[in-house]
Protein backbone atom coordinates (compact mmCIF):
# COMPACT_ATOMS: atom_id res chain seq x y z
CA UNK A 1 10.98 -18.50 14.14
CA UNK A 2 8.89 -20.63 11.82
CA UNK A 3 5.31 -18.94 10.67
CA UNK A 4 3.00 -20.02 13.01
CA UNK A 5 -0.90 -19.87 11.66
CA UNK A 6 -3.42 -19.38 14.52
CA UNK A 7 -6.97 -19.69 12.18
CA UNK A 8 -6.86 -16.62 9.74
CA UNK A 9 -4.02 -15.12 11.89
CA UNK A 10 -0.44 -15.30 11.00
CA UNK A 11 2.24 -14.09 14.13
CA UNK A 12 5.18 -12.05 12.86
CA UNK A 13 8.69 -10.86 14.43
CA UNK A 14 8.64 -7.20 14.31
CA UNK A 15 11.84 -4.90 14.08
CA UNK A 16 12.22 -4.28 18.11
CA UNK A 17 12.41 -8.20 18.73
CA UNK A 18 8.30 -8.01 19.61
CA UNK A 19 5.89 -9.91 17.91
CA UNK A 20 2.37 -9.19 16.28
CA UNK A 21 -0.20 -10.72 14.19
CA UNK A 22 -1.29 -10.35 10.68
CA UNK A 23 -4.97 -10.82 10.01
CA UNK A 24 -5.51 -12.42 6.49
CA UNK A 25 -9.05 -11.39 7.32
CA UNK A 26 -8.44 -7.24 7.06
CA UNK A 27 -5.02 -8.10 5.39
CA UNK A 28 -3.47 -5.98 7.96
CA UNK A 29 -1.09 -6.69 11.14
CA UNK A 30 -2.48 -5.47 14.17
CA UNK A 31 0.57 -3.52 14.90
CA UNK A 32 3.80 -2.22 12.43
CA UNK A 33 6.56 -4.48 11.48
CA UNK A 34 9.10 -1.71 10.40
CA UNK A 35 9.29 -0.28 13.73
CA UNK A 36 8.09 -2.86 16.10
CA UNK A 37 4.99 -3.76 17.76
CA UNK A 38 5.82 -2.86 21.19
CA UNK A 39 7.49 0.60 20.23
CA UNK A 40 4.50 1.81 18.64
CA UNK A 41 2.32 0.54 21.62
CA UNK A 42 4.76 2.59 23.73
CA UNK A 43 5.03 5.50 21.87
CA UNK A 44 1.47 6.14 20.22
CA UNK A 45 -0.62 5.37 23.10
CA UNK A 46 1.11 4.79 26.65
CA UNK A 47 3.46 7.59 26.27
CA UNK A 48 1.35 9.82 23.83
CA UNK A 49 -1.46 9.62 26.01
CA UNK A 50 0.71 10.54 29.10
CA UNK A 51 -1.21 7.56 30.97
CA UNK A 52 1.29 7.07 33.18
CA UNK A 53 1.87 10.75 34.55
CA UNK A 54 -2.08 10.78 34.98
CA UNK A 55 -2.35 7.72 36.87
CA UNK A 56 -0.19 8.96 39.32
CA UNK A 57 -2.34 11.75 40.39
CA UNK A 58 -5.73 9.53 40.10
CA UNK A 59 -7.72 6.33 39.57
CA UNK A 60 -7.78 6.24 35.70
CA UNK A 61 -10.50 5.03 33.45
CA UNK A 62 -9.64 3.67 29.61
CA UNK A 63 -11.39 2.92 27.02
CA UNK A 64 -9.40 0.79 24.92
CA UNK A 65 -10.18 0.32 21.12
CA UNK A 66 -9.71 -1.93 19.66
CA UNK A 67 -8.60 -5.26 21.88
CA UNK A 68 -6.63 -6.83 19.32
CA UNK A 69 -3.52 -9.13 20.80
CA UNK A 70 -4.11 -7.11 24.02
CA UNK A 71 -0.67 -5.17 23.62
CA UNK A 72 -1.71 -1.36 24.00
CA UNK A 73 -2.90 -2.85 27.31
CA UNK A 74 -0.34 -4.85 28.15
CA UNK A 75 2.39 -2.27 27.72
CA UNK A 76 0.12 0.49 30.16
CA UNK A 77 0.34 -2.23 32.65
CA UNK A 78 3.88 -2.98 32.31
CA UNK A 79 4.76 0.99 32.56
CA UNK A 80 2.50 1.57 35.44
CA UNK A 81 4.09 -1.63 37.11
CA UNK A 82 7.78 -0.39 36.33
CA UNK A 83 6.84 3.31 37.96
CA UNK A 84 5.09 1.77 41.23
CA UNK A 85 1.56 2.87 40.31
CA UNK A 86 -0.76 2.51 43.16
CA UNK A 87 -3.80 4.18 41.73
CA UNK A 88 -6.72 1.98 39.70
CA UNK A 89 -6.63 1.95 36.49
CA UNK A 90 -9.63 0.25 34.90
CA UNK A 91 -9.37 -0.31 31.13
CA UNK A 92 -13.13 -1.03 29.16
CA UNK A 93 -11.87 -3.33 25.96
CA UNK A 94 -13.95 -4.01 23.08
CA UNK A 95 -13.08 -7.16 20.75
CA UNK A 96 -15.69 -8.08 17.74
CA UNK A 97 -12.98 -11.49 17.38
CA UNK A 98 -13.22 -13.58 20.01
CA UNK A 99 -10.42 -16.24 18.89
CA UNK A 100 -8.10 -13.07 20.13
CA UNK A 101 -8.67 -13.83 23.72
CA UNK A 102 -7.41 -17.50 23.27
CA UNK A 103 -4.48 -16.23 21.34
CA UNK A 104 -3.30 -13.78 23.90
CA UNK A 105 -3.91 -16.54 26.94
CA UNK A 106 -1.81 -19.28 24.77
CA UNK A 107 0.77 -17.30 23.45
CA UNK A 108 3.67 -16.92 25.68
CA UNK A 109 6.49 -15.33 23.59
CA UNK A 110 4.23 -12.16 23.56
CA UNK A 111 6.23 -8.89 25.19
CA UNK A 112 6.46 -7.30 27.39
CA UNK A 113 6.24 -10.40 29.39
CA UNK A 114 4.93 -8.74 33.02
CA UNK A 115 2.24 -6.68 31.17
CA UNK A 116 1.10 -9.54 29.51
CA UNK A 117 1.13 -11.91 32.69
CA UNK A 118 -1.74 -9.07 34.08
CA UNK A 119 -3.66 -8.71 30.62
CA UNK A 120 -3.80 -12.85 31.11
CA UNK A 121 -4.99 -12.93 35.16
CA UNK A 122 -7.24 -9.81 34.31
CA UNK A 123 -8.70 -12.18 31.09
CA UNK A 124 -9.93 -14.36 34.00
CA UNK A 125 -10.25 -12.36 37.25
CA UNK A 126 -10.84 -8.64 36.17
CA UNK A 127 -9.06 -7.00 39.40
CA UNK A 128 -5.73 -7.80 40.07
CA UNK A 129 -4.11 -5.74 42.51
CA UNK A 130 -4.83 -1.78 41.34
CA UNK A 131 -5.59 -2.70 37.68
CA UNK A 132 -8.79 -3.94 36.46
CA UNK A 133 -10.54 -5.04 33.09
CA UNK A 134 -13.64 -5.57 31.10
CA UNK A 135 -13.52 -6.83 27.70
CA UNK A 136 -16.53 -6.96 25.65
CA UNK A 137 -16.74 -9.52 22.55
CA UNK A 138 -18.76 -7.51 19.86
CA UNK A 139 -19.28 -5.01 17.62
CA UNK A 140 -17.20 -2.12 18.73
CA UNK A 141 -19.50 0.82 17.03
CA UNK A 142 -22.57 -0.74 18.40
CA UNK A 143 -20.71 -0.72 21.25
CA UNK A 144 -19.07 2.57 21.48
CA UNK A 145 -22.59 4.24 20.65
CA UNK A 146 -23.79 2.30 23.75
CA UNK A 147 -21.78 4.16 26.60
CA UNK A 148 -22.90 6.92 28.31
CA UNK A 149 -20.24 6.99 31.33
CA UNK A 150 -16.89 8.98 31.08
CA UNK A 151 -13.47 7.85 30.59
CA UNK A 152 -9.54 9.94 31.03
CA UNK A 153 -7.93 8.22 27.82
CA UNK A 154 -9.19 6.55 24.43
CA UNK A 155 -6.83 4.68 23.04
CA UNK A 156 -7.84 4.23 19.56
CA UNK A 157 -6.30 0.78 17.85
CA UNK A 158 -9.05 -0.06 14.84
CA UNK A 159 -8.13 -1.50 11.52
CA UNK A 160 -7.39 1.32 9.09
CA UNK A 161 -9.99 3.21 7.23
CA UNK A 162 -9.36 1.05 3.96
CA UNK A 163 -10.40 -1.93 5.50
CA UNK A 164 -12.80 -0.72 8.66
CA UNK A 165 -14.10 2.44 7.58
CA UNK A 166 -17.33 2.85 10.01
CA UNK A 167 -14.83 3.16 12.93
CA UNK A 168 -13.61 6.00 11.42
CA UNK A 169 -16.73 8.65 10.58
CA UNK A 170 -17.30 12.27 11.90
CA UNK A 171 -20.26 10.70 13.80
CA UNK A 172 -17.94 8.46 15.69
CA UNK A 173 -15.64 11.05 16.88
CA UNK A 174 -18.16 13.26 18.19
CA UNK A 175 -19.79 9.92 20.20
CA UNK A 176 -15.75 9.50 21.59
CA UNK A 177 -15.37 13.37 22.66
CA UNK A 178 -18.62 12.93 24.16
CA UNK A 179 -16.86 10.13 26.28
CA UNK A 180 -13.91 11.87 27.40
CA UNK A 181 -14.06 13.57 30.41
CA UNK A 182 -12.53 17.91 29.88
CA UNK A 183 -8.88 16.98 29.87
CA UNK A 184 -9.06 13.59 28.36
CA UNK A 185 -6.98 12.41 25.60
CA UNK A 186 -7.62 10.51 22.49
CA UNK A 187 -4.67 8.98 20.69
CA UNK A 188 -4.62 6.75 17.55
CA UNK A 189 -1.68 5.84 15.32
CA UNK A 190 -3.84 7.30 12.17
CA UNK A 191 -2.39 11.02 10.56
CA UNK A 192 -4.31 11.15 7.82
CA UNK A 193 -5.93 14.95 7.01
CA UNK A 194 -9.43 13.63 6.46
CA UNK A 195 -9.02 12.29 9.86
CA UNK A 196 -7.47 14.93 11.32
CA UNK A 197 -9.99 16.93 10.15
CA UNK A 198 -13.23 14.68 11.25
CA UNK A 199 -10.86 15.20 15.21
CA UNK A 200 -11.03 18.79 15.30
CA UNK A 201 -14.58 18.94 13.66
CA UNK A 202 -15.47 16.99 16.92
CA UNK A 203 -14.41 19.26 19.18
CA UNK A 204 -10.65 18.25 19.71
CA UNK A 205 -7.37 20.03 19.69
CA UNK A 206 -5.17 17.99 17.77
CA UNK A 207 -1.46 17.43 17.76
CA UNK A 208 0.99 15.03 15.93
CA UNK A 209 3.55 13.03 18.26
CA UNK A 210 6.93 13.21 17.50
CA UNK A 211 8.12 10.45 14.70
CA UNK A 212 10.79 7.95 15.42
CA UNK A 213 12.44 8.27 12.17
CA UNK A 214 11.58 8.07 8.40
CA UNK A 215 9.99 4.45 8.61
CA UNK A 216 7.34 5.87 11.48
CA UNK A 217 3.88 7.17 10.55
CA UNK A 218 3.73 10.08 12.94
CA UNK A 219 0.03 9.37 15.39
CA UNK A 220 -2.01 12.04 16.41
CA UNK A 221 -3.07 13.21 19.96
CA UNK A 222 -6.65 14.48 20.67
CA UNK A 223 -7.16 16.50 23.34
CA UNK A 224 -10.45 17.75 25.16
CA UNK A 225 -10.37 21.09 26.71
C-alpha cells in the first residue's frame, strides 16, 4: 500500500500482514515490523500476561501503558471475544498524544478487525457489553504516580529507554508493583539487564517469554507474589 502520513506518523505493513505506525517524533514504530504488530501484541502481552485464563475466573482490571494505536487492547478484546468471556474486564489507558485517538477511530485496515470495532465503541461509550475503558490524554508518569487503586495486569507498551527514558526508572517500577494486586503480572516487550534488574529490585520475580525465532526480542514477565 502507498505510505500514508497521518501528521508526524507514518503507517507501515508489518511481517504478519498487520499494520503499525512509525512516529518520526520518537523515531520509533509503536510496534515491530520484523515480526508483526499483532504477533507481538499477542504474544508479549495477551498471552504473556495469561489475561485471558484470568478473566475467566474474574472481573479483570488493566492498566494499559502506553495507548499507542490501541492494539495491545484491541487484541485482549478480540481473544476474550473468540473464548466467550463473560467476566468485565476494565482496561485504564494512558495516551500523552491525543491525535492517536483520531487515528485509531479513522483507520479501518487496523487488525484484528473485531477487537478494534470494541476499542472504537469503547473510544465513545466506555462499556460495551462486559468490557469497559478509560483513556486518559496526558502525561503517563504524572499519571501513573497518581493512582492509588489496584489493578491484575500492567501491560507495559512505552517508547524505549533511548528515546523515553523517565518511563523506565527504578522509581517507576516500584510505583507499578505497588499497583498490582499479589498475583498480578507486569509484562513489557523490553529484556534489557538494566531493566531486568530495576524489575526484580522492585519486588518482582522475573521471567523471559519464550522467543519466536532469531528476529524476536524475547519480553519479560513480572510477577508479584
Amino acid at each position: 500500500m502507498p505510505a500514508c502520513i497521518y501528521g508526524n506518523k507514518k503507517i507501515i505493513n508489518t511481517r504478519d500482514g498487520s499494520y503499525t505506525f512509525y512516529s518520526m517524533e520518537y523515531n520509533e514504530s509503536y510496534k515491530t515490523k520484523s515480526v508483526g504488530a499483532y504477533t507481538e501484541s499477542l504474544h508479549k502481552f495477551v498471552n504473556g500476561t495469561n489475561i485471558i485464563e484470568r478473566a475467566r475466573e474474574k472481573n479483570i482490571r488493566l492498566l494499559d501503558i502506553c495507548f499507542g494505536i490501541g492494539l495491545n487492547l484491541a487484541v485482549t478484546f478480540d481473544e476474550a471475544l473468540k473464548n466467550g468471556i463473560t467476566n468485565r474486564i476494565h482496561a485504564l489507558s494512558v495516551e500523552k498524544d491525543a491525535s492517536l485517538i483520531s487515528i485509531v477511530k479513522n483507520t479501518h485496515i487496523l487488525m484484528p478487525v473485531n477487537g478494534y470495532k470494541v476499542v472504537r465503541s469503547l473510544l465513545d461509550n466506555n462499556y460495551v457489553d462486559n468490557f469497559s475503558m478509560e483513556i486518559y490524554i496526558q502525561d503517563a508518569v504524572n499519571f501513573i504516580y497518581s493512582l492509588n487503586h489496584k489493578f491484575d495486569v500492567i501491560y507495559f507498551d512505552p517508547f524505549s529507554k533511548k528515546h523515553n527514558s523517565e518511563m523506565w526508572s527504578d522509581d517507576m517500577f516500584c510505583k507499578l508493583y505497588s499497583l498490582l494486586e499479589t498475583g498480578g503480572v507486569l509484562t513489557t516487550y523490553a529484556s534489557g539487564k538494566g531493566i531486568k534488574e530495576s524489575l526484580v529490585n522492585a519486588g518482582f520475580s522475573i521471567s523471559s517469554l519464550v522467543s519466536l525465532g532469531t528476529r524476536y526480542q524475547p519480553a519479560t514477565k513480572a510477577v508479584k507474589y
